[in-house]
PDB file of N, CA and C in Angstrom:
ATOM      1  N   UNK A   1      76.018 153.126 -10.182  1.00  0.00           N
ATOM      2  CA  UNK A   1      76.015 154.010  -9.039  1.00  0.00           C
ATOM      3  C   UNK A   1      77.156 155.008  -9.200  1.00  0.00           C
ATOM      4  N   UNK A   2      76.871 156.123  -8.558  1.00  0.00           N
ATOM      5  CA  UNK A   2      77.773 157.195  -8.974  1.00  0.00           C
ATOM      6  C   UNK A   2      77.495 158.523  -8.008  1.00  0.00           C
ATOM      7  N   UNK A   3      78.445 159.482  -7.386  1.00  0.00           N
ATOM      8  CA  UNK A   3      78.336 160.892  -7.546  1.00  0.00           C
ATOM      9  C   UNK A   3      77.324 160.945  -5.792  1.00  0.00           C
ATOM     10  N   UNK A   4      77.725 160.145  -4.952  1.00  0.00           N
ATOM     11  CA  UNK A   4      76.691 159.950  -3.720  1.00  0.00           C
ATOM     12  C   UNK A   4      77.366 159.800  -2.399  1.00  0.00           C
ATOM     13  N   UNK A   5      76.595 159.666  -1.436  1.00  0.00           N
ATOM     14  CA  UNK A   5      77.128 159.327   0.041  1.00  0.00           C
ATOM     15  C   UNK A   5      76.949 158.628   0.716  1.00  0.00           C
ATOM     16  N   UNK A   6      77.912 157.451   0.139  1.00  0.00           N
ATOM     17  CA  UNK A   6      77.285 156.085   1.030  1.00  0.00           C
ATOM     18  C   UNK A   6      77.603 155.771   2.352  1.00  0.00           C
ATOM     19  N   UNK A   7      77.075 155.082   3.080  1.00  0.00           N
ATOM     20  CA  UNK A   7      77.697 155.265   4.977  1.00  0.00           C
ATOM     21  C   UNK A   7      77.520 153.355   4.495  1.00  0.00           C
ATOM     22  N   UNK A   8      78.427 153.147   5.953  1.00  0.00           N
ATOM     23  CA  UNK A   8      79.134 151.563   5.957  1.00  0.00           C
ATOM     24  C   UNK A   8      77.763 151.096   5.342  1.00  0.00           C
ATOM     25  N   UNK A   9      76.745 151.106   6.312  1.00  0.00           N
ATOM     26  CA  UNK A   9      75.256 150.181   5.995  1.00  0.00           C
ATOM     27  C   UNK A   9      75.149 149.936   4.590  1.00  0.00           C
ATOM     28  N   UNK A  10      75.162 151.082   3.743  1.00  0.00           N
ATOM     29  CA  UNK A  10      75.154 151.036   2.144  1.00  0.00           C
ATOM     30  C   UNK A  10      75.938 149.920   1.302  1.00  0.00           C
ATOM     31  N   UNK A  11      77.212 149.864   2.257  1.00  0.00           N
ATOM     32  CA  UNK A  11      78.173 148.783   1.967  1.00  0.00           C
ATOM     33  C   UNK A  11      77.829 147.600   2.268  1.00  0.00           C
ATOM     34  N   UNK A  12      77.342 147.533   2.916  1.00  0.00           N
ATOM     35  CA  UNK A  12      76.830 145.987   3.325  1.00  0.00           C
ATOM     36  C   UNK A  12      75.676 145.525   2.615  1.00  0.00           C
ATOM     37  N   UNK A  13      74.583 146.477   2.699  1.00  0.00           N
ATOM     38  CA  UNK A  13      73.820 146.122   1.208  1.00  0.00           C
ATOM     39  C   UNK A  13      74.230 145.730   0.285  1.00  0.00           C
ATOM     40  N   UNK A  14      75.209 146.394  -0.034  1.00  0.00           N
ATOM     41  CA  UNK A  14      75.694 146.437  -1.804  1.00  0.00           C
ATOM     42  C   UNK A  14      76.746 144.943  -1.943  1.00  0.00           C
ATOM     43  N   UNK A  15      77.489 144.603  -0.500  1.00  0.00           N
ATOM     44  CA  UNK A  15      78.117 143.600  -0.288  1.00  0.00           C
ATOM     45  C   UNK A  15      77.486 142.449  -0.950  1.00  0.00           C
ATOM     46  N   UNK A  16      75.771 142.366  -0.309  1.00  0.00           N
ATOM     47  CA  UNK A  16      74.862 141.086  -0.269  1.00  0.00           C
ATOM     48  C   UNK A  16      74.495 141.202  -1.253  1.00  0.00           C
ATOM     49  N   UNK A  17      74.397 141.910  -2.123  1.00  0.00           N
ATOM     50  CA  UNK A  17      73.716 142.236  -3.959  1.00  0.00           C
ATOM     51  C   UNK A  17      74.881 141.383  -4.883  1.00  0.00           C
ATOM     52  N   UNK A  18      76.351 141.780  -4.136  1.00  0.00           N
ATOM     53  CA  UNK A  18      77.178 141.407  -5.322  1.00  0.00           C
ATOM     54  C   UNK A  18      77.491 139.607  -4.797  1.00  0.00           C
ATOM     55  N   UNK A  19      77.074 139.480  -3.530  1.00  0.00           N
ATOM     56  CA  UNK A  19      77.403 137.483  -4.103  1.00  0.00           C
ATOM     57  C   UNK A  19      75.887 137.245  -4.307  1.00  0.00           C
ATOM     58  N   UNK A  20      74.834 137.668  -4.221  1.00  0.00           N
ATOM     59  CA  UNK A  20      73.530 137.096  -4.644  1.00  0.00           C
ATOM     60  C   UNK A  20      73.271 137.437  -6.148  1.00  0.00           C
ATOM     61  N   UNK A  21      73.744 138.133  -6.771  1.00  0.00           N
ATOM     62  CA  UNK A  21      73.358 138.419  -7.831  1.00  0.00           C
ATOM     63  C   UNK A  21      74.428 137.866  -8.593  1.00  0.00           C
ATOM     64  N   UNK A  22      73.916 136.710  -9.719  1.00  0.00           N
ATOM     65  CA  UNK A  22      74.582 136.093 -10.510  1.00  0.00           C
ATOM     66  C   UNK A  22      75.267 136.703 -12.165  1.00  0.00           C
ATOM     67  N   UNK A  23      74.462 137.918 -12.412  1.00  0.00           N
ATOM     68  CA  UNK A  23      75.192 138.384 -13.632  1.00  0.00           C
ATOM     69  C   UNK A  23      75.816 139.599 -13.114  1.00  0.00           C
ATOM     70  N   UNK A  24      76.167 140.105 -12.071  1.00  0.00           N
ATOM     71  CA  UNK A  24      76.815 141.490 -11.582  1.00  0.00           C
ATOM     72  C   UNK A  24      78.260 141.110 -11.890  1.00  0.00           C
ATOM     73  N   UNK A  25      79.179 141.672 -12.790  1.00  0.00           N
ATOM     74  CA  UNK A  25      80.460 141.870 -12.718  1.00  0.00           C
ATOM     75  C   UNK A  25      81.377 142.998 -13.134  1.00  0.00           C
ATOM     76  N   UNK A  26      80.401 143.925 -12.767  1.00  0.00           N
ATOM     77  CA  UNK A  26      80.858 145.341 -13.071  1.00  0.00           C
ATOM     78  C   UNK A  26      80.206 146.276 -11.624  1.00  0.00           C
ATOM     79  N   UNK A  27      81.059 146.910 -11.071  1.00  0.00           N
ATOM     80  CA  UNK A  27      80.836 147.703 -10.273  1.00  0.00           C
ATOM     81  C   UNK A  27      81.099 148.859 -10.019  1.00  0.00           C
ATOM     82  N   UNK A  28      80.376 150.434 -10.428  1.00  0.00           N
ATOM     83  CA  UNK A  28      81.295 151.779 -10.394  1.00  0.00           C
ATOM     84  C   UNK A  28      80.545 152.402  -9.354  1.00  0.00           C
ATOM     85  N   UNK A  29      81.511 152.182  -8.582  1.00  0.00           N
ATOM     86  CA  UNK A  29      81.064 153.420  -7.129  1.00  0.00           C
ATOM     87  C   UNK A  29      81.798 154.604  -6.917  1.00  0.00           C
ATOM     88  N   UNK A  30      82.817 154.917  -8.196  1.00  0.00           N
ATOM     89  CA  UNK A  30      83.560 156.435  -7.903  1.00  0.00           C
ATOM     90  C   UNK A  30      82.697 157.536  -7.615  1.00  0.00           C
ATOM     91  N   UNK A  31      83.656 158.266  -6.584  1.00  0.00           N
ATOM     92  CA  UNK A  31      82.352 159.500  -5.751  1.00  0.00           C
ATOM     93  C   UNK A  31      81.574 159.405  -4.888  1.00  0.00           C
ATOM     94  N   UNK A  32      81.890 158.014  -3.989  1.00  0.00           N
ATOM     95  CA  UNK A  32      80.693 157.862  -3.175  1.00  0.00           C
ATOM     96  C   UNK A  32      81.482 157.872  -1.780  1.00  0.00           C
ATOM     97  N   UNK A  33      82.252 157.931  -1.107  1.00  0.00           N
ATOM     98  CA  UNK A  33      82.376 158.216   0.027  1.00  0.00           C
ATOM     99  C   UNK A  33      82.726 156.938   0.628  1.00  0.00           C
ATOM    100  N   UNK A  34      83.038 156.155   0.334  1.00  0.00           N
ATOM    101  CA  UNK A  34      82.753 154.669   0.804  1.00  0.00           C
ATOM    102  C   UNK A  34      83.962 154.455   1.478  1.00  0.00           C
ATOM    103  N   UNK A  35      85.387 155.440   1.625  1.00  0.00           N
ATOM    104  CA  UNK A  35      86.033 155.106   2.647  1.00  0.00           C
ATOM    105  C   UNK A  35      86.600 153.566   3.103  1.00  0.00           C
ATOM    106  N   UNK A  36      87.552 153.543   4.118  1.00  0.00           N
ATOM    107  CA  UNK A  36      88.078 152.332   4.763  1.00  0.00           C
ATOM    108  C   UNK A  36      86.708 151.371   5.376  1.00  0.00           C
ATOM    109  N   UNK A  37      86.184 152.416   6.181  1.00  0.00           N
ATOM    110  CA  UNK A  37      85.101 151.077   6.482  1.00  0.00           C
ATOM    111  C   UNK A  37      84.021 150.348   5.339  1.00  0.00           C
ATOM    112  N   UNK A  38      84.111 150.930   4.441  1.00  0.00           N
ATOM    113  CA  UNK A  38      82.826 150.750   4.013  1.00  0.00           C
ATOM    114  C   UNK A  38      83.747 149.702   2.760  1.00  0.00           C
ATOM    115  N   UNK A  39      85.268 149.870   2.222  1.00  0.00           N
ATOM    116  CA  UNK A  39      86.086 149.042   1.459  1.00  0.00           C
ATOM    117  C   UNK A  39      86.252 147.438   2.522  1.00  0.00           C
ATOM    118  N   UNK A  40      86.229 147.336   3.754  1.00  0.00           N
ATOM    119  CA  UNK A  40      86.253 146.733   4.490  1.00  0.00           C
ATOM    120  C   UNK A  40      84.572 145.546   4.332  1.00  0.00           C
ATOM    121  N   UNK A  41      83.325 146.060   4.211  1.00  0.00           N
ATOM    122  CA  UNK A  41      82.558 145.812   4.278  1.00  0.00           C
ATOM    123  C   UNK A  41      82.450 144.665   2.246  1.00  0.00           C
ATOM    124  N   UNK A  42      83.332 145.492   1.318  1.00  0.00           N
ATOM    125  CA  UNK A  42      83.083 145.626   0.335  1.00  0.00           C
ATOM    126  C   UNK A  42      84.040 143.973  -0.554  1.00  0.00           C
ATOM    127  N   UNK A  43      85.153 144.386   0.632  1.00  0.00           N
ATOM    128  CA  UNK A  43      86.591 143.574   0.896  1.00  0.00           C
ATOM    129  C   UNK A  43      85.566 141.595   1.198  1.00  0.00           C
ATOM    130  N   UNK A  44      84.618 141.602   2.132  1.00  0.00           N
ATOM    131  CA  UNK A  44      83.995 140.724   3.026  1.00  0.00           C
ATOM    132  C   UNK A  44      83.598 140.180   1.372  1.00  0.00           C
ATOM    133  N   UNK A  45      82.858 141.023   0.555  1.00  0.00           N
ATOM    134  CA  UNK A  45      82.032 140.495  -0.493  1.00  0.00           C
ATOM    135  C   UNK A  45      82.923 139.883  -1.491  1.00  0.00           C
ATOM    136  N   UNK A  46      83.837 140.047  -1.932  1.00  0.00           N
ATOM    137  CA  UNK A  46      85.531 139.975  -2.426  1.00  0.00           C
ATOM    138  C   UNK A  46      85.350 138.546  -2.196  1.00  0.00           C
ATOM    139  N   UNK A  47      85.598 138.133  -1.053  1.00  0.00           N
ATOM    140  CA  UNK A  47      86.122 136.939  -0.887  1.00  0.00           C
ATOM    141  C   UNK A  47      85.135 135.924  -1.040  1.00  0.00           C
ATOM    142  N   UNK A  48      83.733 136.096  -0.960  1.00  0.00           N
ATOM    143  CA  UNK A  48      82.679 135.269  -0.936  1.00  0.00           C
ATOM    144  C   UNK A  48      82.942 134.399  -2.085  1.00  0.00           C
ATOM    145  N   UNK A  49      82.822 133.130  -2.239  1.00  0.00           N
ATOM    146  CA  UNK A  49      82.464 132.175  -3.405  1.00  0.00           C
ATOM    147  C   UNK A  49      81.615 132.256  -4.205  1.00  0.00           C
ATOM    148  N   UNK A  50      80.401 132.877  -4.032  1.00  0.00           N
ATOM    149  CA  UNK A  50      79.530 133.413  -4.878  1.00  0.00           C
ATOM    150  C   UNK A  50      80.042 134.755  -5.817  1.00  0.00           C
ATOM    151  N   UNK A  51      80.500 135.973  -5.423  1.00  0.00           N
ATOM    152  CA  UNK A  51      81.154 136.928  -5.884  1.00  0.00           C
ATOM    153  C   UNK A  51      81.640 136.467  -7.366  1.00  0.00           C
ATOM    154  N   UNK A  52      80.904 137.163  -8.181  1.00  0.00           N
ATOM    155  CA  UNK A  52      81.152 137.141  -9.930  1.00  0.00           C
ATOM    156  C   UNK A  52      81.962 138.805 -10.208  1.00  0.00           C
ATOM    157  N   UNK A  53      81.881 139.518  -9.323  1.00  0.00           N
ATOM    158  CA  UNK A  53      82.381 140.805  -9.770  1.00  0.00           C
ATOM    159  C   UNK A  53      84.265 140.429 -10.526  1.00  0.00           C
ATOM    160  N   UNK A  54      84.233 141.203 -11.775  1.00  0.00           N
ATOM    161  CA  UNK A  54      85.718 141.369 -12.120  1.00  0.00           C
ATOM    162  C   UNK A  54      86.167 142.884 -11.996  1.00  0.00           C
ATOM    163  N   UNK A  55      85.233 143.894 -11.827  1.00  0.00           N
ATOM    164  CA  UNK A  55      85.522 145.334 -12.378  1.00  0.00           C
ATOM    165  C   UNK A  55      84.616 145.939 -11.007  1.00  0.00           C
ATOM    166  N   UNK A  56      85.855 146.641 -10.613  1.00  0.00           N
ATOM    167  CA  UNK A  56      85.449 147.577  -9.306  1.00  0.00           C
ATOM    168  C   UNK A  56      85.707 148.699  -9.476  1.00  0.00           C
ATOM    169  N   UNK A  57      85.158 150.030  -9.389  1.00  0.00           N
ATOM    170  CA  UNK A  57      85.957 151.534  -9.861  1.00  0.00           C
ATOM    171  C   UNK A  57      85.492 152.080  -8.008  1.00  0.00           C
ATOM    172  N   UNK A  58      86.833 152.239  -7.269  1.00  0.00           N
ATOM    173  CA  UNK A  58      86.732 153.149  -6.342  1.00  0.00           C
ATOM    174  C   UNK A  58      87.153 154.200  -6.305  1.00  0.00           C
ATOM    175  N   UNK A  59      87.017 154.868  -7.593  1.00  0.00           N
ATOM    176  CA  UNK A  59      87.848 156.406  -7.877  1.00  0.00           C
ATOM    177  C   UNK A  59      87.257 157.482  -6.686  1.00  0.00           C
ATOM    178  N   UNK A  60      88.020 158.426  -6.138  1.00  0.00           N
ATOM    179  CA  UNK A  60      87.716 158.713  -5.568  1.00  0.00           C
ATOM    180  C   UNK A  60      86.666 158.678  -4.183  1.00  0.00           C
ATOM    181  N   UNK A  61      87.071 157.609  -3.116  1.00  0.00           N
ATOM    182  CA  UNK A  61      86.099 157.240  -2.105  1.00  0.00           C
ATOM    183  C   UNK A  61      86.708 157.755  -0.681  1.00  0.00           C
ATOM    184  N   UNK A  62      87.915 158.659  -0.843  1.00  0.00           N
ATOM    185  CA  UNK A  62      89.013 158.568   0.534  1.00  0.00           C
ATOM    186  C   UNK A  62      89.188 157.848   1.025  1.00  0.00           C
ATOM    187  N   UNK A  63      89.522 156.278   0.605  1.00  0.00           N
ATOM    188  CA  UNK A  63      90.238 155.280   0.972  1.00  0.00           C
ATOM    189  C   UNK A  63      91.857 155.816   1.008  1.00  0.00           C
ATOM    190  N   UNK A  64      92.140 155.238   1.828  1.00  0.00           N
ATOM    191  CA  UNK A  64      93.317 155.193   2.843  1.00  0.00           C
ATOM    192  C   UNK A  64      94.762 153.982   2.750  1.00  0.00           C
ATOM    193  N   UNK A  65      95.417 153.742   3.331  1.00  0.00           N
ATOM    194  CA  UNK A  65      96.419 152.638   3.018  1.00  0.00           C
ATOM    195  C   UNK A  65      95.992 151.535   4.009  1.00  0.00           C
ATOM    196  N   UNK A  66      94.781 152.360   5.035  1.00  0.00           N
ATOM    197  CA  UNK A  66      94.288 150.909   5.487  1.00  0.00           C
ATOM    198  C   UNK A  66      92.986 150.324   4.940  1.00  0.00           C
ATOM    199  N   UNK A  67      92.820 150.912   3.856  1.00  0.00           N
ATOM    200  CA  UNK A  67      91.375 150.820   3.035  1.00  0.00           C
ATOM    201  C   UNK A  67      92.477 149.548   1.862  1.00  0.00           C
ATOM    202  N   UNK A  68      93.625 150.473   1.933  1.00  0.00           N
ATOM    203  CA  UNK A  68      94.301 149.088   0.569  1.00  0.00           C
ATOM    204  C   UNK A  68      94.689 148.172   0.980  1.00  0.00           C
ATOM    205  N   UNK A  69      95.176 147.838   2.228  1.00  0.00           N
ATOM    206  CA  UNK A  69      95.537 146.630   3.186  1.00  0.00           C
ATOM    207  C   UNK A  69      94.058 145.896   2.877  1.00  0.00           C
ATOM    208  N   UNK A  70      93.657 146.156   3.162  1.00  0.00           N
ATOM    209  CA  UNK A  70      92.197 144.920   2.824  1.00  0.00           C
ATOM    210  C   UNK A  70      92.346 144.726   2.100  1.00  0.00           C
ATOM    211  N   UNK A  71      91.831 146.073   0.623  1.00  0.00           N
ATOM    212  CA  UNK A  71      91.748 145.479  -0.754  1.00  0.00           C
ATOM    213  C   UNK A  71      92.920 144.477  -1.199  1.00  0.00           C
ATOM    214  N   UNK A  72      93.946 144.494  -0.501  1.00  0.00           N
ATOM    215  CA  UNK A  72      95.065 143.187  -0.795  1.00  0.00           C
ATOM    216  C   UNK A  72      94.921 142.178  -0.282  1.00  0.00           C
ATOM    217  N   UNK A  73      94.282 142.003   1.191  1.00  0.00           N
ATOM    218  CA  UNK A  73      93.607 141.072   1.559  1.00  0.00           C
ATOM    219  C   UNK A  73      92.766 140.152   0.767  1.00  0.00           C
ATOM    220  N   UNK A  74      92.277 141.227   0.613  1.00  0.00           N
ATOM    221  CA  UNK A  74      90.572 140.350  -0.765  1.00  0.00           C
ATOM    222  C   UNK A  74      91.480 139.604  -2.269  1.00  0.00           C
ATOM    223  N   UNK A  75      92.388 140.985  -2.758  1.00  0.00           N
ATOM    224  CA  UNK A  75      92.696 140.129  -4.022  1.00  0.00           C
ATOM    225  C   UNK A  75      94.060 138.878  -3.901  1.00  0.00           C
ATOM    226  N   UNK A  76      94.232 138.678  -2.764  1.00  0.00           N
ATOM    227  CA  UNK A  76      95.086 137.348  -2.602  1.00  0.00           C
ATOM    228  C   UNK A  76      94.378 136.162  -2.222  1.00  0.00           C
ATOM    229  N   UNK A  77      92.742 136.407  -2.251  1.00  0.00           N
ATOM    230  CA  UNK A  77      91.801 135.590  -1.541  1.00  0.00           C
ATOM    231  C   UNK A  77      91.298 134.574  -2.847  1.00  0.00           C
ATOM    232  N   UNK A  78      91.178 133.349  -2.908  1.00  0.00           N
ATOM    233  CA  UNK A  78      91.305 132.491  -3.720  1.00  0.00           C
ATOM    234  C   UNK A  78      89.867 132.815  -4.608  1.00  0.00           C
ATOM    235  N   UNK A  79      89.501 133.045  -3.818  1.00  0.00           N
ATOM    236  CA  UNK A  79      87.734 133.504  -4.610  1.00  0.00           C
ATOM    237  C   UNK A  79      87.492 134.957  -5.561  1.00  0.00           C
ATOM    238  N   UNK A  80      88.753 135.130  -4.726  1.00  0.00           N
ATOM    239  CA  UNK A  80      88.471 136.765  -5.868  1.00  0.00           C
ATOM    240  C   UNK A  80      88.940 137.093  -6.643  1.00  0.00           C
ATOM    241  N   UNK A  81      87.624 137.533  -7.899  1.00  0.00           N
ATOM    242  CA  UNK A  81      88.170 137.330  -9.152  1.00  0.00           C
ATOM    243  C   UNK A  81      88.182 138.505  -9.828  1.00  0.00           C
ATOM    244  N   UNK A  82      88.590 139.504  -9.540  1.00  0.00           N
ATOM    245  CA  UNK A  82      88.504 140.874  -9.614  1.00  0.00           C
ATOM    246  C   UNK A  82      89.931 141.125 -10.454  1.00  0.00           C
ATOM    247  N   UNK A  83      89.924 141.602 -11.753  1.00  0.00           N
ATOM    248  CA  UNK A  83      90.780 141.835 -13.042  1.00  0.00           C
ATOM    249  C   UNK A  83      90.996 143.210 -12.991  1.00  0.00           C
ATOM    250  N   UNK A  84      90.000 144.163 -12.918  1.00  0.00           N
ATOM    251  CA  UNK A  84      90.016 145.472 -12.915  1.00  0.00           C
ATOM    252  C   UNK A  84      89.644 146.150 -11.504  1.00  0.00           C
ATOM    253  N   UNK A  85      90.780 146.996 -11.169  1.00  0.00           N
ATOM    254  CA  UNK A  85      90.095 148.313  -9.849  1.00  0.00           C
ATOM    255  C   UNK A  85      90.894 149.373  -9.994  1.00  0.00           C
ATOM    256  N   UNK A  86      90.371 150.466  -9.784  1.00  0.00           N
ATOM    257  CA  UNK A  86      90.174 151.678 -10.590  1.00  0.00           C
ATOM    258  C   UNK A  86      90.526 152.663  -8.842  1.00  0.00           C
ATOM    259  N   UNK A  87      91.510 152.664  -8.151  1.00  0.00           N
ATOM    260  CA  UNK A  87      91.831 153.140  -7.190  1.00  0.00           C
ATOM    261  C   UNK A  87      92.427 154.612  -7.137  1.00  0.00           C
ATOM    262  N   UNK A  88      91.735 155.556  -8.620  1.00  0.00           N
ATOM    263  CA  UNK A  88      92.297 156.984  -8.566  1.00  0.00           C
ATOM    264  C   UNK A  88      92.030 158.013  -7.704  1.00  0.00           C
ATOM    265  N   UNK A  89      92.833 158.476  -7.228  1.00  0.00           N
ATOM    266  CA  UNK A  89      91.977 160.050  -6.595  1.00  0.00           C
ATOM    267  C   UNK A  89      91.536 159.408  -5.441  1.00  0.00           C
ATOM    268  N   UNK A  90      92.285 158.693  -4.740  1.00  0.00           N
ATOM    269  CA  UNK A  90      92.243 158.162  -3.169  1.00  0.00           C
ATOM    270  C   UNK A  90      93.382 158.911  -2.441  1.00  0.00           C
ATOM    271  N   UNK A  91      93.711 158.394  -1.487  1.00  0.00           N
ATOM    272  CA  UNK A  91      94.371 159.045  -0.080  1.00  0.00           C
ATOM    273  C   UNK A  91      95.249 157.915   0.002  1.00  0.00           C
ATOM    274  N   UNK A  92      96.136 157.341  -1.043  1.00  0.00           N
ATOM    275  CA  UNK A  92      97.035 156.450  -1.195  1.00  0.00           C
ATOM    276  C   UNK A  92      98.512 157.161  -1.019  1.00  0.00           C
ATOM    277  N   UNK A  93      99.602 156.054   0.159  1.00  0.00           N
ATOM    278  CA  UNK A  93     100.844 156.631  -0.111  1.00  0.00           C
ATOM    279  C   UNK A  93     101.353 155.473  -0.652  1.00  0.00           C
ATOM    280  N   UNK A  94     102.665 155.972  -0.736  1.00  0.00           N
ATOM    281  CA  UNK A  94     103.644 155.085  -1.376  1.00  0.00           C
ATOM    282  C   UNK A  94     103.621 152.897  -0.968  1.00  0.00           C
ATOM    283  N   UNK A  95     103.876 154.212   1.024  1.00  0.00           N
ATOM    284  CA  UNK A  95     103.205 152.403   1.161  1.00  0.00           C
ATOM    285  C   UNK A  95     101.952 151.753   0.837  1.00  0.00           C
ATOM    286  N   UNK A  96     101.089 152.116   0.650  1.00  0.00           N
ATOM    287  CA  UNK A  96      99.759 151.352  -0.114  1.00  0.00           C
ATOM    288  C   UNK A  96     100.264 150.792  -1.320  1.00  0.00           C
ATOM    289  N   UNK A  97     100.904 151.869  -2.082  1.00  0.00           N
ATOM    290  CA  UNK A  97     100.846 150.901  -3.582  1.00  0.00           C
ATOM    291  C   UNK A  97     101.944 150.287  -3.381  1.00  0.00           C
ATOM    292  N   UNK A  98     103.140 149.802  -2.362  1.00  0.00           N
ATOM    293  CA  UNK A  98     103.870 148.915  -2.426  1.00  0.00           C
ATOM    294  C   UNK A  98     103.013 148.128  -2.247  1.00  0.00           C
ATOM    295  N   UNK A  99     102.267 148.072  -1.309  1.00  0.00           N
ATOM    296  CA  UNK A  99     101.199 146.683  -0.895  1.00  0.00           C
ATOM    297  C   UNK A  99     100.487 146.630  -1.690  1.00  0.00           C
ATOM    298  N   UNK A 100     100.024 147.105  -2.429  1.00  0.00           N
ATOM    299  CA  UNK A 100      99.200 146.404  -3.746  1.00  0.00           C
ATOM    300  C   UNK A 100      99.841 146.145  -4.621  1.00  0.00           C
ATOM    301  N   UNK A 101     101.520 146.615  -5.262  1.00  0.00           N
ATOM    302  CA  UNK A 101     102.316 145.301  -5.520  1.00  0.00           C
ATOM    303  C   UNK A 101     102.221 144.183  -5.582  1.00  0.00           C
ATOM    304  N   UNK A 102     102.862 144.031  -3.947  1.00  0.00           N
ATOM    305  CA  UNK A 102     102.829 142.752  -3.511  1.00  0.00           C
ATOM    306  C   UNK A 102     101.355 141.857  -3.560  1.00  0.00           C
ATOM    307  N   UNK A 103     100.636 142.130  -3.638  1.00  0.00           N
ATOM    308  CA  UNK A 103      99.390 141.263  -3.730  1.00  0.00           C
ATOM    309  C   UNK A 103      99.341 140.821  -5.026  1.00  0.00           C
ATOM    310  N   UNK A 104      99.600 142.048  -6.047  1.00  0.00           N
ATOM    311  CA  UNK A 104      99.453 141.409  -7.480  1.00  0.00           C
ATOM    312  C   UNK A 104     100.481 140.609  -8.204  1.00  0.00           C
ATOM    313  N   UNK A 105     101.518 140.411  -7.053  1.00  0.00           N
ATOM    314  CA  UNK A 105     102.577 139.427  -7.605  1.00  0.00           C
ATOM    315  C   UNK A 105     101.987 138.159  -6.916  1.00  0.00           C
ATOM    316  N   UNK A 106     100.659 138.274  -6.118  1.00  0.00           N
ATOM    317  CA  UNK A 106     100.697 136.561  -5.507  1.00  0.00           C
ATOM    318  C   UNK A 106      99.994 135.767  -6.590  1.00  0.00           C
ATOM    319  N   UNK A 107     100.137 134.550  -6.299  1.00  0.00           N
ATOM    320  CA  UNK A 107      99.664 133.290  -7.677  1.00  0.00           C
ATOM    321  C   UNK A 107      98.579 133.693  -7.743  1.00  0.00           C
ATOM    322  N   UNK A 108      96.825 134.255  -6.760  1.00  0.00           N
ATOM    323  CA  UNK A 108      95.845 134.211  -6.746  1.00  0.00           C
ATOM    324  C   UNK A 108      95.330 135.559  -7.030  1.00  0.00           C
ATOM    325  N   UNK A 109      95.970 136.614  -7.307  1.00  0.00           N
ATOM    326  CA  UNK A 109      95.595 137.729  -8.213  1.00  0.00           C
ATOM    327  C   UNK A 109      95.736 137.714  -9.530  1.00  0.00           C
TER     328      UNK A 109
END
């Protein structure tokens, strides 16, 4: 997926694809619009026990520092096994990437 305009709903689809689907562990949604709510929706799938994803690209989605507060949420979450995310060309300040720091110093990232 690529180069589109996804609204939350899209996210929640795409949420239920990535713990039902057993060989998905690559995910590129740079360019799609997917924003805080829709990282929120994306964040929910993160934590699921089913969730095989390692590789997320949210390059460019205008995520926010409350779009990365989740995503730190999710990767301190024991289930999530996410190695690679690709957070360029967002609406990140300083404080976001302190907080995603701190997440990637916890034992479960």
């Amino acid at each position: 997926m690529g180069h589109g305009q996804l609204i939350p709903a899209d996210c929640i689809a795409i949420g239920h694809f990535i713990t039902h689907l057993q060989e998905l562990y690559m995910l590129l949604l740079h360019s799609n619009n997917v924003a805080d709510q829709g990282v929120a929706h994306l964040c929910d799938a993160l934590k699921d026990g089913n969730c095989k994803l390692t590789q997320l690209d949210l390059e460019r989605n205008h995520i926010t520092d409350k779009g990365v507060a989740q995503l730190c949420d999710a990767l301190k979450d024991v289930n999530c096994k996410l190695t690679e995310l690709n957070l360029e060309r967002n609406h990140i300040t300083d404080q976001g990437a302190a907080h995603l720091c701190d997440a990637l110093k916890d034992v479960n990232s």
